[in-house]
Protein backbone atom coordinates (compact mmCIF):
# COMPACT_ATOMS: atom_id res chain seq x y z
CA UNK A 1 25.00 -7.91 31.07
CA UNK A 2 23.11 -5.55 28.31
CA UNK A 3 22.09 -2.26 28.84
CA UNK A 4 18.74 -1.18 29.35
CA UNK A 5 18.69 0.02 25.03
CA UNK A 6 20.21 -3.74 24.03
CA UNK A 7 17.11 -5.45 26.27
CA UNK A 8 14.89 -2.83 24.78
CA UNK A 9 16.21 -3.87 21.08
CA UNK A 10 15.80 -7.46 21.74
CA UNK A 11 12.49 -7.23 23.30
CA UNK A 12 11.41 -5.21 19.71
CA UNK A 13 13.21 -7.71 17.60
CA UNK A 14 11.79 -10.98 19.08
CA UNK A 15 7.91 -9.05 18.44
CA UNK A 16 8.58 -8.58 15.10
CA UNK A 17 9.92 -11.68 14.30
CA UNK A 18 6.55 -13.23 16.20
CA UNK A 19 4.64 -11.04 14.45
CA UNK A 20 6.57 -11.99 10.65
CA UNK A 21 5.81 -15.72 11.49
CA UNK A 22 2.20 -14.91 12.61
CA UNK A 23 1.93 -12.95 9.18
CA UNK A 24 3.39 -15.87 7.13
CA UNK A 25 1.69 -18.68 9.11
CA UNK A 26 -1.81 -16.95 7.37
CA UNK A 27 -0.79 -16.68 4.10
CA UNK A 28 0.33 -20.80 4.45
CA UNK A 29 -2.89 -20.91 5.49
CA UNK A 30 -4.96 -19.19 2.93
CA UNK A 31 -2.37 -19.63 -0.15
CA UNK A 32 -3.84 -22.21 -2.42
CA UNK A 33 -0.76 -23.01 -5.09
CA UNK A 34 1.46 -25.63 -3.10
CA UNK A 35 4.78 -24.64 -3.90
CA UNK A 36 3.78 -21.13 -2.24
CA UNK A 37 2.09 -22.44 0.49
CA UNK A 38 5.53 -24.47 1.67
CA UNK A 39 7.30 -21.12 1.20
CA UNK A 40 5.17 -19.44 3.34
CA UNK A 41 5.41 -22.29 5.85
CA UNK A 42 9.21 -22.28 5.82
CA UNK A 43 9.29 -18.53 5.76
CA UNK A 44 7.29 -18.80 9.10
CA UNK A 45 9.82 -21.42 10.23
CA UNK A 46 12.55 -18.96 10.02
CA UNK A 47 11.60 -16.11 11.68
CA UNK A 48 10.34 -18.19 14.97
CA UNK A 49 13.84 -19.44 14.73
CA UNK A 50 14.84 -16.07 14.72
CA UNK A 51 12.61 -15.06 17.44
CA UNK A 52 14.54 -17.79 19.94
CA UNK A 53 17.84 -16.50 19.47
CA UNK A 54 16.57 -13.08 20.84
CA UNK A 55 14.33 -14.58 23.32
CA UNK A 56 17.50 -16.96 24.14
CA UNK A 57 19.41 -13.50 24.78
CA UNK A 58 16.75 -11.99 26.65
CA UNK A 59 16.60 -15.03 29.14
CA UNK A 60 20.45 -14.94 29.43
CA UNK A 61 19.92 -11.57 30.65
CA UNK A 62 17.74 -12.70 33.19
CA UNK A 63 14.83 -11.13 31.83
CA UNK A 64 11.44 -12.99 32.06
CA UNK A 65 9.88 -12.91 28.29
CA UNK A 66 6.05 -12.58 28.38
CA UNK A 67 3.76 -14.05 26.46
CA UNK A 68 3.70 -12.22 23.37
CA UNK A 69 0.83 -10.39 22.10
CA UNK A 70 0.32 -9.67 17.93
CA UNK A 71 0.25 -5.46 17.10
CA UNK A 72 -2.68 -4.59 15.58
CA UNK A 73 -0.71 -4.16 12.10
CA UNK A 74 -0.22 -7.66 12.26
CA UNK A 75 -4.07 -8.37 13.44
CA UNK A 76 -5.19 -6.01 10.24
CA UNK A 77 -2.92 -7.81 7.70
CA UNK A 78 -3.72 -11.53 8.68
CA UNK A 79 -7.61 -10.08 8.73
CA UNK A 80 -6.79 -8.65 5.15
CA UNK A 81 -5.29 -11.87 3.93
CA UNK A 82 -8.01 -13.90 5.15
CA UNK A 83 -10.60 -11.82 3.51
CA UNK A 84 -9.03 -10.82 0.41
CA UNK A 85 -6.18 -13.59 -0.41
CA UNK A 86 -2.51 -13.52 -0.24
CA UNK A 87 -2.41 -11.25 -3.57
CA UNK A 88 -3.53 -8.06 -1.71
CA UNK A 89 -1.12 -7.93 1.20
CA UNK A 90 2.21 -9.83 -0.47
CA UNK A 91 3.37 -6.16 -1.81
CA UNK A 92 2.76 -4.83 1.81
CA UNK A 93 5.09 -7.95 2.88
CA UNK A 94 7.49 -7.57 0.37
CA UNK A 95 7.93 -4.21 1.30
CA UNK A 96 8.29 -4.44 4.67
CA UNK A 97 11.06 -7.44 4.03
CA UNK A 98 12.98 -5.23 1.43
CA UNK A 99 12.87 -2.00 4.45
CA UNK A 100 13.89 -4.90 7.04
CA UNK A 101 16.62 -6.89 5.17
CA UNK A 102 19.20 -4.59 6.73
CA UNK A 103 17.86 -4.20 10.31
CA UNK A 104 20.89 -6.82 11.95
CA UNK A 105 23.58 -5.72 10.02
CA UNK A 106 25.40 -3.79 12.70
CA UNK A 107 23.87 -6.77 15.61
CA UNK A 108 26.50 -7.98 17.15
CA UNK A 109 26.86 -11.89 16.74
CA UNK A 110 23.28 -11.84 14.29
CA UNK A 111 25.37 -12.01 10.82
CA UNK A 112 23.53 -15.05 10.20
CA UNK A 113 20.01 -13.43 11.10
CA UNK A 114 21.21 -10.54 8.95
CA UNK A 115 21.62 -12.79 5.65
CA UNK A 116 18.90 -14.58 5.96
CA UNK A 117 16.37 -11.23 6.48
CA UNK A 118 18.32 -10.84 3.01
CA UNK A 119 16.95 -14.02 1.31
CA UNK A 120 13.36 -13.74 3.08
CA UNK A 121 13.52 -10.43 1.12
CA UNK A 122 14.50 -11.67 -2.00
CA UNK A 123 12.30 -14.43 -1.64
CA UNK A 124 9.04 -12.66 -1.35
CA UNK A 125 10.21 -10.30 -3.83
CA UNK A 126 10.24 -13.17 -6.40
CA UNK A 127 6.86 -14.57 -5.06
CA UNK A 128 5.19 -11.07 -6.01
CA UNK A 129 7.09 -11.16 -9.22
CA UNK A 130 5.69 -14.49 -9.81
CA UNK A 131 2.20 -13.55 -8.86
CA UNK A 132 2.13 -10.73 -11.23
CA UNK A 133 3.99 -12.42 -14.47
CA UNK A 134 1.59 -15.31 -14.32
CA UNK A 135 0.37 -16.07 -17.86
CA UNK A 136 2.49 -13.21 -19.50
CA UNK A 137 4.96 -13.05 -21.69
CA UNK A 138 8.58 -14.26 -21.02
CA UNK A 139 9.50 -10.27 -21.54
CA UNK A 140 6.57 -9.09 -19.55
CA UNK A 141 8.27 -11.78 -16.36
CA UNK A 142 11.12 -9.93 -17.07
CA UNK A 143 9.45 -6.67 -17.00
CA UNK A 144 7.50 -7.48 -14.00
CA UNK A 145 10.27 -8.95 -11.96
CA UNK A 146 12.56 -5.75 -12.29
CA UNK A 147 9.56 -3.35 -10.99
CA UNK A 148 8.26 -5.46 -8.07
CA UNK A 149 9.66 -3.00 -5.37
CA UNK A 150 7.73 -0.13 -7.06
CA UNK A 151 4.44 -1.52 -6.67
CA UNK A 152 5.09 -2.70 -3.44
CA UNK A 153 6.49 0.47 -2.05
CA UNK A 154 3.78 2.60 -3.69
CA UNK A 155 0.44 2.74 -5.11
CA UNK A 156 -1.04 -0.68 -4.40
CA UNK A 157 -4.52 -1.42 -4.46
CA UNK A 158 -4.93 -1.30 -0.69
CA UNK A 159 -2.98 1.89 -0.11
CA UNK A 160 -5.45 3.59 -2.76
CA UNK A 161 -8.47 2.28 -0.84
CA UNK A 162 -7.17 3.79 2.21
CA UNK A 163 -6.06 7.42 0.99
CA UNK A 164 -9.48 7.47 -0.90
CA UNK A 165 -11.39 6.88 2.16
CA UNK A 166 -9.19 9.18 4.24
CA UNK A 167 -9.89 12.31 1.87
CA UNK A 168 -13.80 11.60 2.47
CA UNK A 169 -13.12 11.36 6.00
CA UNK A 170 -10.84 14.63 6.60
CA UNK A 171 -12.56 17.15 4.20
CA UNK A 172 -16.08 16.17 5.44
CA UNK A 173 -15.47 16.42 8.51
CA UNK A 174 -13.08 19.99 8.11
CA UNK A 175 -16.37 21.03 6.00
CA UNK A 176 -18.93 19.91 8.97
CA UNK A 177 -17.14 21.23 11.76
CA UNK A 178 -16.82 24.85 9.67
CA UNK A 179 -20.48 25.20 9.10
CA UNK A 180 -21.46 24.30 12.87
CA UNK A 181 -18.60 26.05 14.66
CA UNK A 182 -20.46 29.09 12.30
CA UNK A 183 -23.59 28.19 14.45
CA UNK A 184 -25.74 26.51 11.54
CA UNK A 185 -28.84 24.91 12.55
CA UNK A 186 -28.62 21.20 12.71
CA UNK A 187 -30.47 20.50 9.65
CA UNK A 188 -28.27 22.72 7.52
CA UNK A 189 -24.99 21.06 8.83
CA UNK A 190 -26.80 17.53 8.04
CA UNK A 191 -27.45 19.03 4.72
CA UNK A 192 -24.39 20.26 4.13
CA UNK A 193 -22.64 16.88 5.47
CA UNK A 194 -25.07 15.63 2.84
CA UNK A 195 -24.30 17.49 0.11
CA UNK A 196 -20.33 17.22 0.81
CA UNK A 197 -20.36 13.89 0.43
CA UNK A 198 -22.14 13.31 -3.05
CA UNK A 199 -20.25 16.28 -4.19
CA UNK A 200 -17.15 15.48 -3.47
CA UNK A 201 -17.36 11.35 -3.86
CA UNK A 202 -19.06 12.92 -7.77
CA UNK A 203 -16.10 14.83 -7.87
CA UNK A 204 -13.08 11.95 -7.44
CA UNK A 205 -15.19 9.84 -9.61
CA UNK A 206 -14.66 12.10 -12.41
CA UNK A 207 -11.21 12.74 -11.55
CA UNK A 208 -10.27 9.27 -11.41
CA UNK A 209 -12.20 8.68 -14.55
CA UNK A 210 -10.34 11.43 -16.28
CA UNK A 211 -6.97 10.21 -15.34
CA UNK A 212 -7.17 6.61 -16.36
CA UNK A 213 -9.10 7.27 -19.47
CA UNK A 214 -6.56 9.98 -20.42
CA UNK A 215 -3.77 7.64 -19.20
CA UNK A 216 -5.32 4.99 -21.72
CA UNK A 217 -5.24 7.14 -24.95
CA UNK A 218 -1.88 8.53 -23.99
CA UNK A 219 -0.93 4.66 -23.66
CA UNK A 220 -3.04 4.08 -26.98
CA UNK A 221 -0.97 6.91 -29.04
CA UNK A 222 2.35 5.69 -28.08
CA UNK A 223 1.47 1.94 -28.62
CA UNK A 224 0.76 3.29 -32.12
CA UNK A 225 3.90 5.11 -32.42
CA UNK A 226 5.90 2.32 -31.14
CA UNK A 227 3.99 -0.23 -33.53
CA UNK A 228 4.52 1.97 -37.03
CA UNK A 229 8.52 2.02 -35.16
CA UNK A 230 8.31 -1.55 -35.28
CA UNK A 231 6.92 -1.43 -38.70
CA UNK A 232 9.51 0.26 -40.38
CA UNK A 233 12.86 0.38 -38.41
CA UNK A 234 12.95 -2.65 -36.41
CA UNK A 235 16.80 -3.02 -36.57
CA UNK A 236 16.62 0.23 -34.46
CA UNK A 237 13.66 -1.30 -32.17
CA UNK A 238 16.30 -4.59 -32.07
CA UNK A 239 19.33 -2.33 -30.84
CA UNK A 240 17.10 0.03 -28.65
CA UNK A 241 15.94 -3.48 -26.60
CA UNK A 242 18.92 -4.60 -26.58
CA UNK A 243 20.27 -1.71 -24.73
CA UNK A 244 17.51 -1.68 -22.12
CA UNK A 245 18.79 -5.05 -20.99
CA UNK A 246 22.38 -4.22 -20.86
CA UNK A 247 21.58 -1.55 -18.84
CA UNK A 248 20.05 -4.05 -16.49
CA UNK A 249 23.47 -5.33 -16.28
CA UNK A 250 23.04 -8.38 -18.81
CA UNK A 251 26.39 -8.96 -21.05
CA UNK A 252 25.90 -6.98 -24.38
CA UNK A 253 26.41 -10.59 -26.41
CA UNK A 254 23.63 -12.07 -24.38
CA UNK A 255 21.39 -9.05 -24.67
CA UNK A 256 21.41 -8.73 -28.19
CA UNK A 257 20.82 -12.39 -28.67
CA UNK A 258 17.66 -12.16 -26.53
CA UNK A 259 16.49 -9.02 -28.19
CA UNK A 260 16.55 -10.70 -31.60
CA UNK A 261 15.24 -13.79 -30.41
CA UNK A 262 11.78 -11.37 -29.12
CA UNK A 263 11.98 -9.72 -32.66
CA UNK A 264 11.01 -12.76 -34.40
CA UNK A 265 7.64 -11.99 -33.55
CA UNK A 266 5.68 -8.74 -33.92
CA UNK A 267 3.21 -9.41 -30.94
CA UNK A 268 5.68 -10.15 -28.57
CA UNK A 269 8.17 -7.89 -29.74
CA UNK A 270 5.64 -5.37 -29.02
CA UNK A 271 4.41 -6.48 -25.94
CA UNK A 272 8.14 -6.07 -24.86
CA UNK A 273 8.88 -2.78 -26.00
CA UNK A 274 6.09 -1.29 -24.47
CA UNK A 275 6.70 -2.54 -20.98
CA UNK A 276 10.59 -2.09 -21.06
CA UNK A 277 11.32 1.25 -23.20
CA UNK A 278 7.19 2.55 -22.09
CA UNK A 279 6.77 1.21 -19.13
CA UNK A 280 3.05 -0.15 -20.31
CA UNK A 281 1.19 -2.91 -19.88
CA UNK A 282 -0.39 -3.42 -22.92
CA UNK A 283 -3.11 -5.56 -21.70
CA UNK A 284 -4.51 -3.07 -19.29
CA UNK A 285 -3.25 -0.19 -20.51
CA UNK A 286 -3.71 2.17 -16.68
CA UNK A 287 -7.09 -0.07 -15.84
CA UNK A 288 -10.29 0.41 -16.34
CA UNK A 289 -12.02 3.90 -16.28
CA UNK A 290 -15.32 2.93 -15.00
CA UNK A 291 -14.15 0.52 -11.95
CA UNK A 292 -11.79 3.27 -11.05
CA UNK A 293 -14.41 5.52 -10.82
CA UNK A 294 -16.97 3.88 -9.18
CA UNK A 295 -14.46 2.65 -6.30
CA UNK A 296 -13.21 5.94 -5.69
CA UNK A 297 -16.93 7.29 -5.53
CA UNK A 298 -17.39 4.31 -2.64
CA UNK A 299 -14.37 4.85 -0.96
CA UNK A 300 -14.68 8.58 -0.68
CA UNK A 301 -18.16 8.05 0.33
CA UNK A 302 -17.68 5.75 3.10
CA UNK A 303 -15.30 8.18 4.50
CA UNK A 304 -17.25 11.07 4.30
CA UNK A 305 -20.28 9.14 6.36
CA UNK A 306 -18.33 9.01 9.54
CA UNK A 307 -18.54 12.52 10.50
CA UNK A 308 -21.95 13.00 8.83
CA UNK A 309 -23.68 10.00 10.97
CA UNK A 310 -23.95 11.69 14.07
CA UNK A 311 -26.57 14.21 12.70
CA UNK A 312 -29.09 11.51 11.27
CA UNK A 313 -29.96 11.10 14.73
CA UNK A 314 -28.81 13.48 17.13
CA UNK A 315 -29.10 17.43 17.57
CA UNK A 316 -27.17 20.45 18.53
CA UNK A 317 -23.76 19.44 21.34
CA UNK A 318 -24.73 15.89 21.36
CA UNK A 319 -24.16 15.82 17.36
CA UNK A 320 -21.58 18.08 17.52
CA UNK A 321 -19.52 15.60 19.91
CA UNK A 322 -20.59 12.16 18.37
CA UNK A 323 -19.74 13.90 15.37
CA UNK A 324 -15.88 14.59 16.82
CA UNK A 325 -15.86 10.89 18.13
CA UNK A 326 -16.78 8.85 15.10
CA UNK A 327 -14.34 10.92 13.10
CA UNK A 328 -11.35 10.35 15.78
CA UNK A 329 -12.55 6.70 15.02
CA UNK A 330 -12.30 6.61 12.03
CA UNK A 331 -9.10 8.20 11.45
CA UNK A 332 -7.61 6.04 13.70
CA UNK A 333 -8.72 2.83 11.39
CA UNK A 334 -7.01 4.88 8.87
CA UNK A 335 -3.96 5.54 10.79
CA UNK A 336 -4.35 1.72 11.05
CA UNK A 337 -4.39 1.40 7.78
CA UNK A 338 -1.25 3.57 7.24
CA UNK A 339 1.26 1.17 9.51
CA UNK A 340 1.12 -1.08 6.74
CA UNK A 341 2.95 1.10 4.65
CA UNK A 342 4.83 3.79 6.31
CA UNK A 343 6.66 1.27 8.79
CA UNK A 344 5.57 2.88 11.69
CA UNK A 345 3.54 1.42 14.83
CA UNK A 346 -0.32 1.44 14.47
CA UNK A 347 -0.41 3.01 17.73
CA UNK A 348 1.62 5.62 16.27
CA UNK A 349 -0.27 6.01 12.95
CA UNK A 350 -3.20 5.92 14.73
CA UNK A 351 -2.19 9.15 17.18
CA UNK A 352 -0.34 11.12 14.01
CA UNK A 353 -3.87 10.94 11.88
CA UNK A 354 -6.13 11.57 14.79
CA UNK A 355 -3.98 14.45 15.53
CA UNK A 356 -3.63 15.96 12.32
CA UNK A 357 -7.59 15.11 11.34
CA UNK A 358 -8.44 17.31 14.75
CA UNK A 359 -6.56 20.08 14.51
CA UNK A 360 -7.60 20.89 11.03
CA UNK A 361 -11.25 20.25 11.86
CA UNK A 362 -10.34 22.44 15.24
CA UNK A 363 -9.23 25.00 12.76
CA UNK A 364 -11.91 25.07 10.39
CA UNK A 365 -14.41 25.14 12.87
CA UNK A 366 -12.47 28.30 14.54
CA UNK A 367 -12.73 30.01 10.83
CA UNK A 368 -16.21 28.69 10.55
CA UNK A 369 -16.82 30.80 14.19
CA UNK A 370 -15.51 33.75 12.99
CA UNK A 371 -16.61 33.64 9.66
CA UNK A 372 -19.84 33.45 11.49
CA UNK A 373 -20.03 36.35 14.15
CA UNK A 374 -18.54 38.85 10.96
CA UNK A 375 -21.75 37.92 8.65
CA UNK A 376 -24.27 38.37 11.72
């Protein structure tokens, strides 16, 4: 018979497997190149199969298995992928294979669950690789394929959207909550809701427009520097490649043969170089300045409306307190939001943010208060 932890384990390991095939059964769905779309499906396959050996241990336990019910992280990324396309949410997946591949290694009796979680790892990690080395360069695949895991683990599009919304949300509401615990009238708080918002959605446009356009002429200069390199020393370029690939563990023979072979041409050779020894991507060179700006002006924006609302329409406690709920709302989307990537519960990620995002606006409006009674 297993202890109350082992039935506890199982129960959590059957969910997540339901909630992996749920996840892959959408992206079969909504993929549209075949060869993907039967991966997904067989990916799906797999981790219902997994789910019946732990609901097979559960029953031999005696334990009645319920129906089971999707988390809202899975809910949020099958929305996700059905509004935006597999591309979006694959390095969420990925990621969450590559932090899972080990999670039945010390199982008991699951060494076979434990190497497959290995392949559905590797597998997605080549589907992303895929994705993202589609019409590049046979040293940009290579390029691509070797840095999947740090786009996936960190700074993809969706996380960006989130954290950008998040600041809105948090220092708005901090800033809202000062001025009224200070005892503002309700038009100045609205005002000053107002005026937080523009400012500070202005204010991450510009940053975010400084940063990629200085990020693009840093990229510029050193594309320059590596193409006069190229220019005059290219047996030093040739050796220099072929010593980035040996350190990726390919035999030194074989590397220099495939670092000559990419010398033959400039463009390429310089496509190469820049990825591998500059980690750039010559065709977009950081992005583009303007886009980057513009969505971090939106998503800053849209956060910093929640706790502003309540005062288009309401007056003094009433405003105050919608005020308090649509923020707790809308941090919990955002701790939401955060389960994708932190491999935590929603419910969980949800509670942390709504937390935090209270107790500093608790605090602010406590400093606002004081700040308040001293100038009076």
């Amino acid at each position: 018979m297993a202890s109350a932890q082992e039935l506890h384990r199982y129960r959590r390991n059957l969910a997540d497997e339901l909630d992996s095939a749920a996840v892959y059964d959408t992206l079969s769905a909504v993929e549209k190149d075949a060869g993907r779309r039967q991966i997904f499906a067989e990916l799906a396959a797999s981790e219902r199969e997994h789910a019946q050996v732990w609901h097979d241990k559960l029953a031999a336990n005696g334990v009645r298995v319920r129906t089971h019910r999707r988390s809202a992280k899975t809910h949020l990324l099958q929305t996700l992928t059905r509004m935006f396309g597999p591309s979006l949410v694959l390095p969420t997946v990925a990621a969450g294979e590559y932090a899972d591949r080990d999670r039945y290694a010390r199982e008991p009796g699951a060494e076979t669950l434990s190497a497959q979680e290995h392949q559905h790892a590797a597998i997605v990690q080549s589907i992303v690789a895929s994705k993202r080395a589609h019409g590049q360069s046979r040293g940009a695949q290579i390029a691509g394929a070797e840095s999947w895991h740090k786009s996936a683990t960190s700074g993809n599009d969706l996380r960006a959207a989130v954290l950008g919304a998040n600041d809105g949300l948090v220092s708005n509401f901090c800033l809202i909550m000062g001025v009224a615990g200070a005892g503002s009238a309700n038009r100045a708080i609205l005002l000053t809701g107002l005026a937080g918002l523009v400012a500070g959605a202005c204010s991450m446009a510009l940053g975010e427009w400084l940063s990629v356009t200085n990020a693009r002429e840093l990229a510029r200069t050193q594309l320059a520097k590596e193409a006069d390199e190229l220019e005059h020393t290219p047996d030093a370029e040739r050796h220099e490649l072929a010593l980035i690939y040996q350190a990726k563990g390919i035999d030194a023979d074989e590397a220099r043969r495939v670092a000559a072979q990419i010398m033959r041409d400039k463009d390429e050779a310089l496509n190469t170089l820049a990825r591998e020894e500059l980690g750039i991507d010559p065709k977009e060179l950081g992005g583009n300045p303007w886009t980057a700006a513009a969505v971090s002006f939106c998503l800053f924006a849209l956060g910093a409306a929640f706790p502003t609302a309540a005062f288009l329409w309401a007056h003094g406690t009433a405003a105050i307190i919608q005020c308090v709920v649509l923020s707790t709302l809308g941090l919990a989307a955002v701790g939401v939001f955060t389960s994708l990537f932190n491999g935590r519960s929603a419910a969980f990620s949800a509670f942390r943010q709504i937390a935090i995002g209270l107790a500093a606006a608790a605090f602010t409006a406590g400093a606002g208060h004081l700040l308040g009674v001293s100038v009076s």
